[in-house]
PDB file of N, CA and C in Angstrom:
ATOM      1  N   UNK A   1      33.482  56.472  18.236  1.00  0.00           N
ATOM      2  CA  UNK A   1      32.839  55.188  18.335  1.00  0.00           C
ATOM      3  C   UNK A   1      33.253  54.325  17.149  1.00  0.00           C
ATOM      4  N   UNK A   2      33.662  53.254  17.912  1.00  0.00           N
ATOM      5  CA  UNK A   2      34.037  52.140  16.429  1.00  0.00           C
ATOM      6  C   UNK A   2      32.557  51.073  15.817  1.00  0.00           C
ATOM      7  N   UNK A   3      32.378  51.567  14.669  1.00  0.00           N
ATOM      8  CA  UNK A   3      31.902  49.878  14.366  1.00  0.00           C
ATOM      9  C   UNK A   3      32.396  49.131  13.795  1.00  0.00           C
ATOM     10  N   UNK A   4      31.458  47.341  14.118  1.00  0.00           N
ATOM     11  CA  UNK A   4      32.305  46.614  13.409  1.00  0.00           C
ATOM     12  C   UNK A   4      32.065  46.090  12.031  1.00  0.00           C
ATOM     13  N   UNK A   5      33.789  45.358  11.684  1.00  0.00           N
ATOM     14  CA  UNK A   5      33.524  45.291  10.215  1.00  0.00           C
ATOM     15  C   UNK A   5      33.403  43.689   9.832  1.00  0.00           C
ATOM     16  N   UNK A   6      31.977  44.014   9.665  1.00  0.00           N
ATOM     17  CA  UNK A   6      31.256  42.676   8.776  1.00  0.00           C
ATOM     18  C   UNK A   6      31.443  42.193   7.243  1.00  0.00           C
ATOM     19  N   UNK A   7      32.881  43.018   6.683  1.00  0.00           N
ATOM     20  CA  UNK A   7      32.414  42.631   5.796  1.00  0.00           C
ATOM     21  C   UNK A   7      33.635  41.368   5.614  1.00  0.00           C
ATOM     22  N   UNK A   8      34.371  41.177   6.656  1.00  0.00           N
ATOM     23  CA  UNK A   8      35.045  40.095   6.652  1.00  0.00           C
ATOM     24  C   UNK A   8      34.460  38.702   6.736  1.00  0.00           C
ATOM     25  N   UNK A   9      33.405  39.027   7.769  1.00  0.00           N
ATOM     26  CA  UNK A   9      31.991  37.902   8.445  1.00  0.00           C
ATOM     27  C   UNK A   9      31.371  37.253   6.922  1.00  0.00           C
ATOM     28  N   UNK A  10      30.980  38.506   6.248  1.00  0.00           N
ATOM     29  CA  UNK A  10      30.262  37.841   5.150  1.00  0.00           C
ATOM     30  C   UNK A  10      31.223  37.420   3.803  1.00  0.00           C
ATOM     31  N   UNK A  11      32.179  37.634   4.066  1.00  0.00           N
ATOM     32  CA  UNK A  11      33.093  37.062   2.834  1.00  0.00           C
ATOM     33  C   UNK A  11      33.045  35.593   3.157  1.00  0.00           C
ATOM     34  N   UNK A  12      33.409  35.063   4.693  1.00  0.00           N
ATOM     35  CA  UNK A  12      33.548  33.764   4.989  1.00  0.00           C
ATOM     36  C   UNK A  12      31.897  32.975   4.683  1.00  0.00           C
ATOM     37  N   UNK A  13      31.078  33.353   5.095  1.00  0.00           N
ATOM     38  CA  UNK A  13      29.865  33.392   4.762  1.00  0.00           C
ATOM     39  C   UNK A  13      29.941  32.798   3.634  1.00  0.00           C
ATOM     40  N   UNK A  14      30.016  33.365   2.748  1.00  0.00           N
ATOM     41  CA  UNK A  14      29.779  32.974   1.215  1.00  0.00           C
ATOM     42  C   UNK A  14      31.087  32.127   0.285  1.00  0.00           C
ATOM     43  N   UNK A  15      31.419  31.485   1.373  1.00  0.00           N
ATOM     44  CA  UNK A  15      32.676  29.949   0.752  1.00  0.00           C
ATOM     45  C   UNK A  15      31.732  29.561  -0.373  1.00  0.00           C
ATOM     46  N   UNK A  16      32.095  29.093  -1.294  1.00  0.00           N
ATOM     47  CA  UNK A  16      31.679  27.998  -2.011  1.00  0.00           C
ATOM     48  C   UNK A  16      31.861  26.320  -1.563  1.00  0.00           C
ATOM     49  N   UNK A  17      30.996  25.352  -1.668  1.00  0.00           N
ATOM     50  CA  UNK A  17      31.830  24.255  -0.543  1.00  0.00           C
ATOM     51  C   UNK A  17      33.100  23.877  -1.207  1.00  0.00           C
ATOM     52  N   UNK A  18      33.599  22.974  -0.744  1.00  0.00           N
ATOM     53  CA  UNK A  18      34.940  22.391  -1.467  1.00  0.00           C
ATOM     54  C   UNK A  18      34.212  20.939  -2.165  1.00  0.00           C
ATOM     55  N   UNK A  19      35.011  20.692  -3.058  1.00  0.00           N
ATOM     56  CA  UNK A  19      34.641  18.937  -3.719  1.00  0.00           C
ATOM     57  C   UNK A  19      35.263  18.337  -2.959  1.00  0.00           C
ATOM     58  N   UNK A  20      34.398  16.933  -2.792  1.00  0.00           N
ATOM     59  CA  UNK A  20      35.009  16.146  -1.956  1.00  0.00           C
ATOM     60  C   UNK A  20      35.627  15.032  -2.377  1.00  0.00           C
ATOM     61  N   UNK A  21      36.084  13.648  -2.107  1.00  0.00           N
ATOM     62  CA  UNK A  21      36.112  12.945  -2.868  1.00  0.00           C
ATOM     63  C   UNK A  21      35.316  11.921  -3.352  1.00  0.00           C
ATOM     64  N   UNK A  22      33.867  11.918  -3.003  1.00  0.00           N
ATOM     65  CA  UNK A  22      32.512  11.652  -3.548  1.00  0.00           C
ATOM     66  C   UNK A  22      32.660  12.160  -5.157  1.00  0.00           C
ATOM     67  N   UNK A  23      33.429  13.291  -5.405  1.00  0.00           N
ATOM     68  CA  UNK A  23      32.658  13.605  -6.719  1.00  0.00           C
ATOM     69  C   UNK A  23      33.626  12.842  -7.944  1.00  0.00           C
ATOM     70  N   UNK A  24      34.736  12.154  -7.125  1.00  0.00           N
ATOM     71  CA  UNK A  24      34.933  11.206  -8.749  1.00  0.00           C
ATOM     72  C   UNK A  24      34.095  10.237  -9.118  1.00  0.00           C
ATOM     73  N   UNK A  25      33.817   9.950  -9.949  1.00  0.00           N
ATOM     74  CA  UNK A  25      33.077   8.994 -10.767  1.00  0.00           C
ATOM     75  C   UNK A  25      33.759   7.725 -11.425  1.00  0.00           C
ATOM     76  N   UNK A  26      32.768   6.848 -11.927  1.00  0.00           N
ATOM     77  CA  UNK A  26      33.619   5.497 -12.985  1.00  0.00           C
ATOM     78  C   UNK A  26      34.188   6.429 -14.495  1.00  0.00           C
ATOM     79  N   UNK A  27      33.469   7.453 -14.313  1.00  0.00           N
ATOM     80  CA  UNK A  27      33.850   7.877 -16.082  1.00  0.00           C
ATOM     81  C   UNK A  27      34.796   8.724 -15.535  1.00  0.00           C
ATOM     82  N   UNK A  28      35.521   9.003 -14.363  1.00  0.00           N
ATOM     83  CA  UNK A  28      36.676  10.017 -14.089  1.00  0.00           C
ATOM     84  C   UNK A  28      37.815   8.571 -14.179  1.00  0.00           C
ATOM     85  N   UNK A  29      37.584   7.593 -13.453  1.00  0.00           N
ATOM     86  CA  UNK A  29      38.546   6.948 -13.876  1.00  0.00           C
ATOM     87  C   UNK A  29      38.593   6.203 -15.248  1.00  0.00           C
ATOM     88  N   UNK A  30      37.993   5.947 -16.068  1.00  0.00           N
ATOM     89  CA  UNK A  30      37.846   5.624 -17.399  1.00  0.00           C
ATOM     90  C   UNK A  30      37.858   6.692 -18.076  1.00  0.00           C
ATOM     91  N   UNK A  31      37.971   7.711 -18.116  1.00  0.00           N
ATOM     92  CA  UNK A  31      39.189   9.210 -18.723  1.00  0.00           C
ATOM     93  C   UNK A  31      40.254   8.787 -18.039  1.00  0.00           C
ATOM     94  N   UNK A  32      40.587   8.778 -17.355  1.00  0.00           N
ATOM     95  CA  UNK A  32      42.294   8.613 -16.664  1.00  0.00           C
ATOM     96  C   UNK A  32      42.946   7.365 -17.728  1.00  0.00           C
ATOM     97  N   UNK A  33      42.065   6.124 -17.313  1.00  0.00           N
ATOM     98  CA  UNK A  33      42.500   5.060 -18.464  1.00  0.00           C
ATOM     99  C   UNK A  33      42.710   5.594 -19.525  1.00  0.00           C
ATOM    100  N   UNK A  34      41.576   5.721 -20.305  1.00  0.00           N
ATOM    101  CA  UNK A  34      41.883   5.806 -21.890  1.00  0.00           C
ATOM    102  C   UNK A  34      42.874   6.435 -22.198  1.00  0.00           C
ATOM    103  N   UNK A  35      43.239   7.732 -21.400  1.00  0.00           N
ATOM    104  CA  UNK A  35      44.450   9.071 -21.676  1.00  0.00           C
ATOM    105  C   UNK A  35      45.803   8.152 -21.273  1.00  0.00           C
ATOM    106  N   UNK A  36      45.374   7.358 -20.463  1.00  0.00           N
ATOM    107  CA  UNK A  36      47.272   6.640 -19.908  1.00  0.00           C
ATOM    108  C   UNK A  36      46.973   5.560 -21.351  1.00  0.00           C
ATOM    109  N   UNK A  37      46.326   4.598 -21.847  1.00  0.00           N
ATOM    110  CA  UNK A  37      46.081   3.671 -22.598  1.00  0.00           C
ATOM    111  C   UNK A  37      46.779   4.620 -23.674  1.00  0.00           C
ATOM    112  N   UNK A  38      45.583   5.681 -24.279  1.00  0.00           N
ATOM    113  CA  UNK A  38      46.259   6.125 -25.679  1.00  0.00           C
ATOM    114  C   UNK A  38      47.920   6.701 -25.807  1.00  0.00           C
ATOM    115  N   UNK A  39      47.700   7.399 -24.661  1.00  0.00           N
ATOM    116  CA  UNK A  39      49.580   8.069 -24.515  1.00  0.00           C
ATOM    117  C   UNK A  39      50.614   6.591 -24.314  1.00  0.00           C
ATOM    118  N   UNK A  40      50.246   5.335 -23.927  1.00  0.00           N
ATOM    119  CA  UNK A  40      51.228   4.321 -23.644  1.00  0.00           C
ATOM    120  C   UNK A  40      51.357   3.835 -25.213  1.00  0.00           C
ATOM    121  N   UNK A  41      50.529   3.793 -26.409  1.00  0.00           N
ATOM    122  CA  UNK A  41      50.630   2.698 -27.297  1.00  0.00           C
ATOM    123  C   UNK A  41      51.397   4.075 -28.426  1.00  0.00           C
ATOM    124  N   UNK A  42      51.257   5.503 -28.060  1.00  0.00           N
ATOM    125  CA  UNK A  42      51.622   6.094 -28.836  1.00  0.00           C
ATOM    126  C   UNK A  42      53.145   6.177 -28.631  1.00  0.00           C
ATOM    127  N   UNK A  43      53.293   6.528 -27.152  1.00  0.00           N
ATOM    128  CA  UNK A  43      54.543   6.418 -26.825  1.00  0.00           C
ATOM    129  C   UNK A  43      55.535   4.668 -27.435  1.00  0.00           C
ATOM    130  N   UNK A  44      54.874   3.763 -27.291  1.00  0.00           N
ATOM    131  CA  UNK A  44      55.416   2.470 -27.690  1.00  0.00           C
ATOM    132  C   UNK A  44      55.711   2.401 -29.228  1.00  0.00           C
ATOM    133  N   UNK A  45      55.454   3.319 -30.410  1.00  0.00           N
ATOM    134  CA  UNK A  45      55.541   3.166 -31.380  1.00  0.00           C
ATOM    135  C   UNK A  45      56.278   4.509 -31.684  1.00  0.00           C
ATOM    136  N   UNK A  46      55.761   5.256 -31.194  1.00  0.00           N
ATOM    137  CA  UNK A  46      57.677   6.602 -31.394  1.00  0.00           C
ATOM    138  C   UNK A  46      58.338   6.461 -30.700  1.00  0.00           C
ATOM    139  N   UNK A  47      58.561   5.810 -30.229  1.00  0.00           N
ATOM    140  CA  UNK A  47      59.777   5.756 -28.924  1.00  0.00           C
ATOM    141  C   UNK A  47      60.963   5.533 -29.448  1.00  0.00           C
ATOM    142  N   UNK A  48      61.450   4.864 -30.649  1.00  0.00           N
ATOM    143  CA  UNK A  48      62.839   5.124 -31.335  1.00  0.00           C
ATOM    144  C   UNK A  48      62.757   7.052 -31.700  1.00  0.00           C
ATOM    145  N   UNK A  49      62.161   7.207 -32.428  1.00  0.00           N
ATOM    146  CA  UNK A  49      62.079   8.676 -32.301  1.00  0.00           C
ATOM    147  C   UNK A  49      62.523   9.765 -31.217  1.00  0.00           C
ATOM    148  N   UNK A  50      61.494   9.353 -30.129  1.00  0.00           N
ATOM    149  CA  UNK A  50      61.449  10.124 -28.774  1.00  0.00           C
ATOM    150  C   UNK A  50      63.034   9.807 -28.379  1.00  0.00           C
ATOM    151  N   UNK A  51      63.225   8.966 -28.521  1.00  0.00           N
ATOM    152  CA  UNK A  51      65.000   8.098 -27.715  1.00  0.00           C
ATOM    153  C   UNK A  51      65.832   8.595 -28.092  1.00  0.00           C
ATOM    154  N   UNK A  52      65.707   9.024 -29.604  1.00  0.00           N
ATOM    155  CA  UNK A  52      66.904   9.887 -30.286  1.00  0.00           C
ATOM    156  C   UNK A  52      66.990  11.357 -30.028  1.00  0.00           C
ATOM    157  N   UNK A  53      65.508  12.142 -29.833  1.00  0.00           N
ATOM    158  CA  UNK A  53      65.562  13.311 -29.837  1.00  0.00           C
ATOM    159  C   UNK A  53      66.094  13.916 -28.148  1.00  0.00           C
ATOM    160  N   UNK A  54      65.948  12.819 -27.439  1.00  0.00           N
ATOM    161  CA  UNK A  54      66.340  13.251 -26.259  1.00  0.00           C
ATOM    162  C   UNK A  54      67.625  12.548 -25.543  1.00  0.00           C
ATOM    163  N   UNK A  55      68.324  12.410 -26.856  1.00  0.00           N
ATOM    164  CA  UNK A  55      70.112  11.608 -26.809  1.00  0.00           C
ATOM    165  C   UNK A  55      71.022  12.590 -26.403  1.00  0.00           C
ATOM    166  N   UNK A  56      70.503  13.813 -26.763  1.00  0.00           N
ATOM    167  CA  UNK A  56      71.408  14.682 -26.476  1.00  0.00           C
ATOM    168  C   UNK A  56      71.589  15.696 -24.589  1.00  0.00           C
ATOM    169  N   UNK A  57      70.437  15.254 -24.181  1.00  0.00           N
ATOM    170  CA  UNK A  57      70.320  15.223 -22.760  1.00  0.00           C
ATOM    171  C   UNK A  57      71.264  14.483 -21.992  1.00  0.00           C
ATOM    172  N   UNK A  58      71.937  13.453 -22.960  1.00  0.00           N
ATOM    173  CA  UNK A  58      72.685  12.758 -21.759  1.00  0.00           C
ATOM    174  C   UNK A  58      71.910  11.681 -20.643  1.00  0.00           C
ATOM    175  N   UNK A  59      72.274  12.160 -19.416  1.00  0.00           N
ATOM    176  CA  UNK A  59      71.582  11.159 -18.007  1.00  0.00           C
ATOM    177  C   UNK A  59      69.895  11.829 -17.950  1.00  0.00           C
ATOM    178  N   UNK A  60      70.079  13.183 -18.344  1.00  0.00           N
ATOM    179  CA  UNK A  60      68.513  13.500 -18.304  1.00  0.00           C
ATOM    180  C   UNK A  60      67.544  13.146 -18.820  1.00  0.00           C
ATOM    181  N   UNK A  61      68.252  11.871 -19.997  1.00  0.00           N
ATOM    182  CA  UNK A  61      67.101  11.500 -21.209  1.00  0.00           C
ATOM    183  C   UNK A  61      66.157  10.906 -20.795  1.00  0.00           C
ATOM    184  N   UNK A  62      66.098  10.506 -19.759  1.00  0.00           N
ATOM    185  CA  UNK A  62      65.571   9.102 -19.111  1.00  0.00           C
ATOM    186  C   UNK A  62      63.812  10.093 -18.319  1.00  0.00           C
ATOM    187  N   UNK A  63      64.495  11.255 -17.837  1.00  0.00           N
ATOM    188  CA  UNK A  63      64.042  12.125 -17.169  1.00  0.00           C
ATOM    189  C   UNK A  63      62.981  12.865 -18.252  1.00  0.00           C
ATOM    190  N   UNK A  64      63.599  13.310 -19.087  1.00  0.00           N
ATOM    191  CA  UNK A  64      62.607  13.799 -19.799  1.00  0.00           C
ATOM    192  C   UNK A  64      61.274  12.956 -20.452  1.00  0.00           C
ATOM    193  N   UNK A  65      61.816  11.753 -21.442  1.00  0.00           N
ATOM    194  CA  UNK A  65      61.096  11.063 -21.644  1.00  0.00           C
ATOM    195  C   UNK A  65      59.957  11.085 -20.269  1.00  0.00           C
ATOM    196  N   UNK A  66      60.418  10.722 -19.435  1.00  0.00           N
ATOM    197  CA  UNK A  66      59.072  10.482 -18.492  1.00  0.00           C
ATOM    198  C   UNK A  66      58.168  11.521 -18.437  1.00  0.00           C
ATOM    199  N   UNK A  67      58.712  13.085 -18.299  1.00  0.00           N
ATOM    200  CA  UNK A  67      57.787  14.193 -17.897  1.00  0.00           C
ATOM    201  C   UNK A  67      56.840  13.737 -19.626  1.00  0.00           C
ATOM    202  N   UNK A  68      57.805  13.777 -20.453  1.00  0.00           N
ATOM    203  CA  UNK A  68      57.204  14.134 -21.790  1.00  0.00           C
ATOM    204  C   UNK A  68      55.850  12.819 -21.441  1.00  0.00           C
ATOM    205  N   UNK A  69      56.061  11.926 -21.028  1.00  0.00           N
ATOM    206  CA  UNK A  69      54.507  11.070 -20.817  1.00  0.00           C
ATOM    207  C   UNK A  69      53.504  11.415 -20.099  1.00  0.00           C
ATOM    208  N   UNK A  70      54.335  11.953 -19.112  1.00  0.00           N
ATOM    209  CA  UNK A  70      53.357  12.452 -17.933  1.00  0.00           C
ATOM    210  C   UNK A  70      52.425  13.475 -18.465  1.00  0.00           C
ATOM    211  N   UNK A  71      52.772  14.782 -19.195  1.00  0.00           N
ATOM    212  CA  UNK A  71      52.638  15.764 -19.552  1.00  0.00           C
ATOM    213  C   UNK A  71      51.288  15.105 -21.061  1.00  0.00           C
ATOM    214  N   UNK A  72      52.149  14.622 -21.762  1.00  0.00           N
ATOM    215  CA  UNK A  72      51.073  13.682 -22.482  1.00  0.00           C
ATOM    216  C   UNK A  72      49.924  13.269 -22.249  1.00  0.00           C
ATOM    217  N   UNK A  73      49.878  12.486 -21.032  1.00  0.00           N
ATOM    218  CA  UNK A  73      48.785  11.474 -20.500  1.00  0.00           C
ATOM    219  C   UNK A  73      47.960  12.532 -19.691  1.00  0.00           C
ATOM    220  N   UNK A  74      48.133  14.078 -19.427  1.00  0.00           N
ATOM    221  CA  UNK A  74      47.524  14.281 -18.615  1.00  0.00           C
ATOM    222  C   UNK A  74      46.604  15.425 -19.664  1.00  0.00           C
ATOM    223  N   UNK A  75      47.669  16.242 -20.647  1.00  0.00           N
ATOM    224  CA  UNK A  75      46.868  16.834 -21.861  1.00  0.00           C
ATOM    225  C   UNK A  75      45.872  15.793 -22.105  1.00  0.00           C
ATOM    226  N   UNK A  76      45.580  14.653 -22.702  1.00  0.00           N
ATOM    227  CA  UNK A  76      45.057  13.120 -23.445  1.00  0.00           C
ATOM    228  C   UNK A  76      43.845  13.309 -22.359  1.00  0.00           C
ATOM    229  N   UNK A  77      44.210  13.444 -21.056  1.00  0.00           N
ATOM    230  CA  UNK A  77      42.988  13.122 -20.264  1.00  0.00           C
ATOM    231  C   UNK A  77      42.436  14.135 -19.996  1.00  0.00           C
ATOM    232  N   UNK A  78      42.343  15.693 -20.169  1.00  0.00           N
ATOM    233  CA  UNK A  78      42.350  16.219 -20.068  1.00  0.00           C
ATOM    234  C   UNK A  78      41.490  16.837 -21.595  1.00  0.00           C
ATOM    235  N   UNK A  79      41.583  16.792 -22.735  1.00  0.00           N
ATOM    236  CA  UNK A  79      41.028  16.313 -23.925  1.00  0.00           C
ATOM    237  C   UNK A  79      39.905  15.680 -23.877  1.00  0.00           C
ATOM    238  N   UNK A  80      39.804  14.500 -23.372  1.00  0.00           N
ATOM    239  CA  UNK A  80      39.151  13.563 -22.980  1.00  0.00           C
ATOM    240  C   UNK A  80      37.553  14.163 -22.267  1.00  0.00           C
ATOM    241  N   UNK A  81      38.407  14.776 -21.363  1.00  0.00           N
ATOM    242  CA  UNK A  81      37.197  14.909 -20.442  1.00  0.00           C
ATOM    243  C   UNK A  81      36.637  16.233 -20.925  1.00  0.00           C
ATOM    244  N   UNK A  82      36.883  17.480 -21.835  1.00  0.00           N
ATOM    245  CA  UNK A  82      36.507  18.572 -22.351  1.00  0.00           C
ATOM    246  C   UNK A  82      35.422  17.737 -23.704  1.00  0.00           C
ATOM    247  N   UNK A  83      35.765  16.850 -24.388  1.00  0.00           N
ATOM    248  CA  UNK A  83      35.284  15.805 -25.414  1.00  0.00           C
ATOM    249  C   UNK A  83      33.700  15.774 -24.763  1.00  0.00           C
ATOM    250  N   UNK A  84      34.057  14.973 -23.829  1.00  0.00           N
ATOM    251  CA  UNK A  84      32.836  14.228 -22.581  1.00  0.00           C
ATOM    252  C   UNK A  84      32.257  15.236 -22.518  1.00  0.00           C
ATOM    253  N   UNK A  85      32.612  16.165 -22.084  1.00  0.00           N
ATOM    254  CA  UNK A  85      31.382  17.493 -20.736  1.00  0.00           C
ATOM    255  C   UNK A  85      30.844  17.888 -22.248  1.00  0.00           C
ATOM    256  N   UNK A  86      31.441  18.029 -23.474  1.00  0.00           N
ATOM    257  CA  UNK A  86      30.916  18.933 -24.830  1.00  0.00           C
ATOM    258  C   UNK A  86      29.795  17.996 -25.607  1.00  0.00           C
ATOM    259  N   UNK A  87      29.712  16.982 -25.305  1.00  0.00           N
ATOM    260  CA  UNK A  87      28.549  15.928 -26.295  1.00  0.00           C
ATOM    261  C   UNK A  87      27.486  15.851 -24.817  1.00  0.00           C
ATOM    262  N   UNK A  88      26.459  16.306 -26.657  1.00  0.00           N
ATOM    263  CA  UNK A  88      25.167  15.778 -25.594  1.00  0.00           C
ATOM    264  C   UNK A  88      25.023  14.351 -24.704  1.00  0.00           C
ATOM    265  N   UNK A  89      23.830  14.509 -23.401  1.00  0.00           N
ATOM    266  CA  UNK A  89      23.677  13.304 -22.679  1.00  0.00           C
ATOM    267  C   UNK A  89      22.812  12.820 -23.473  1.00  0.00           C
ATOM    268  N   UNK A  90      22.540  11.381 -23.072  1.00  0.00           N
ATOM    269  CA  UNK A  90      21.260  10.910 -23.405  1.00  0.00           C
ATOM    270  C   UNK A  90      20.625  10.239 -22.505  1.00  0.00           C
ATOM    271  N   UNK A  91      20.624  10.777 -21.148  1.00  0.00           N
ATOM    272  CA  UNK A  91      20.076  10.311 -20.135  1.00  0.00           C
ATOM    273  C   UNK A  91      19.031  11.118 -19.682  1.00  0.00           C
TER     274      UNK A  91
END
């Protein structure tokens, strides 16, 4: 005699829900700002720097520079929002 196996039933059972896109907020996009804001004015003032160190890339320089912002702006916002969730509310 076979029985059956429930314990597949109750794994599905117990999903956690998914986030939807209800759960961004004004302060998810004002972290996004500030992290693109601070990474743009930092980038605008090393950028002779950054230009030289990635001279030696050749056609890729162009390429890197960008990840190197991307990668920037998303650590920055990312910072940002660990900053936020760690200080008390005062609500």
């Amino acid at each position: 005699m076979l029985t059956p196996d429930t314990t597949e039933a109750e794994h599905h059972s117990r999903r956690e829900p998914e986030p939807s896109a209800d759960c961004i907020t004004l302060s998810t996009y004002l972290e996004f700002l500030a992290g693109g804001a601070t990474v743009a004015v930092v980038f605008l003032f090393a950028m002779p720097i950054l230009v030289e160190l990635a001279n030696p890339l050749g056609v890729l320089s162009t390429t890197a520079l960008v990840f190197l912002f991307i990668f920037a702006w998303f650590s920055v916002w990312v910072l940002i929002r660990i900053t936020q969730e760690q200080m008390p509310s005062h609500s």
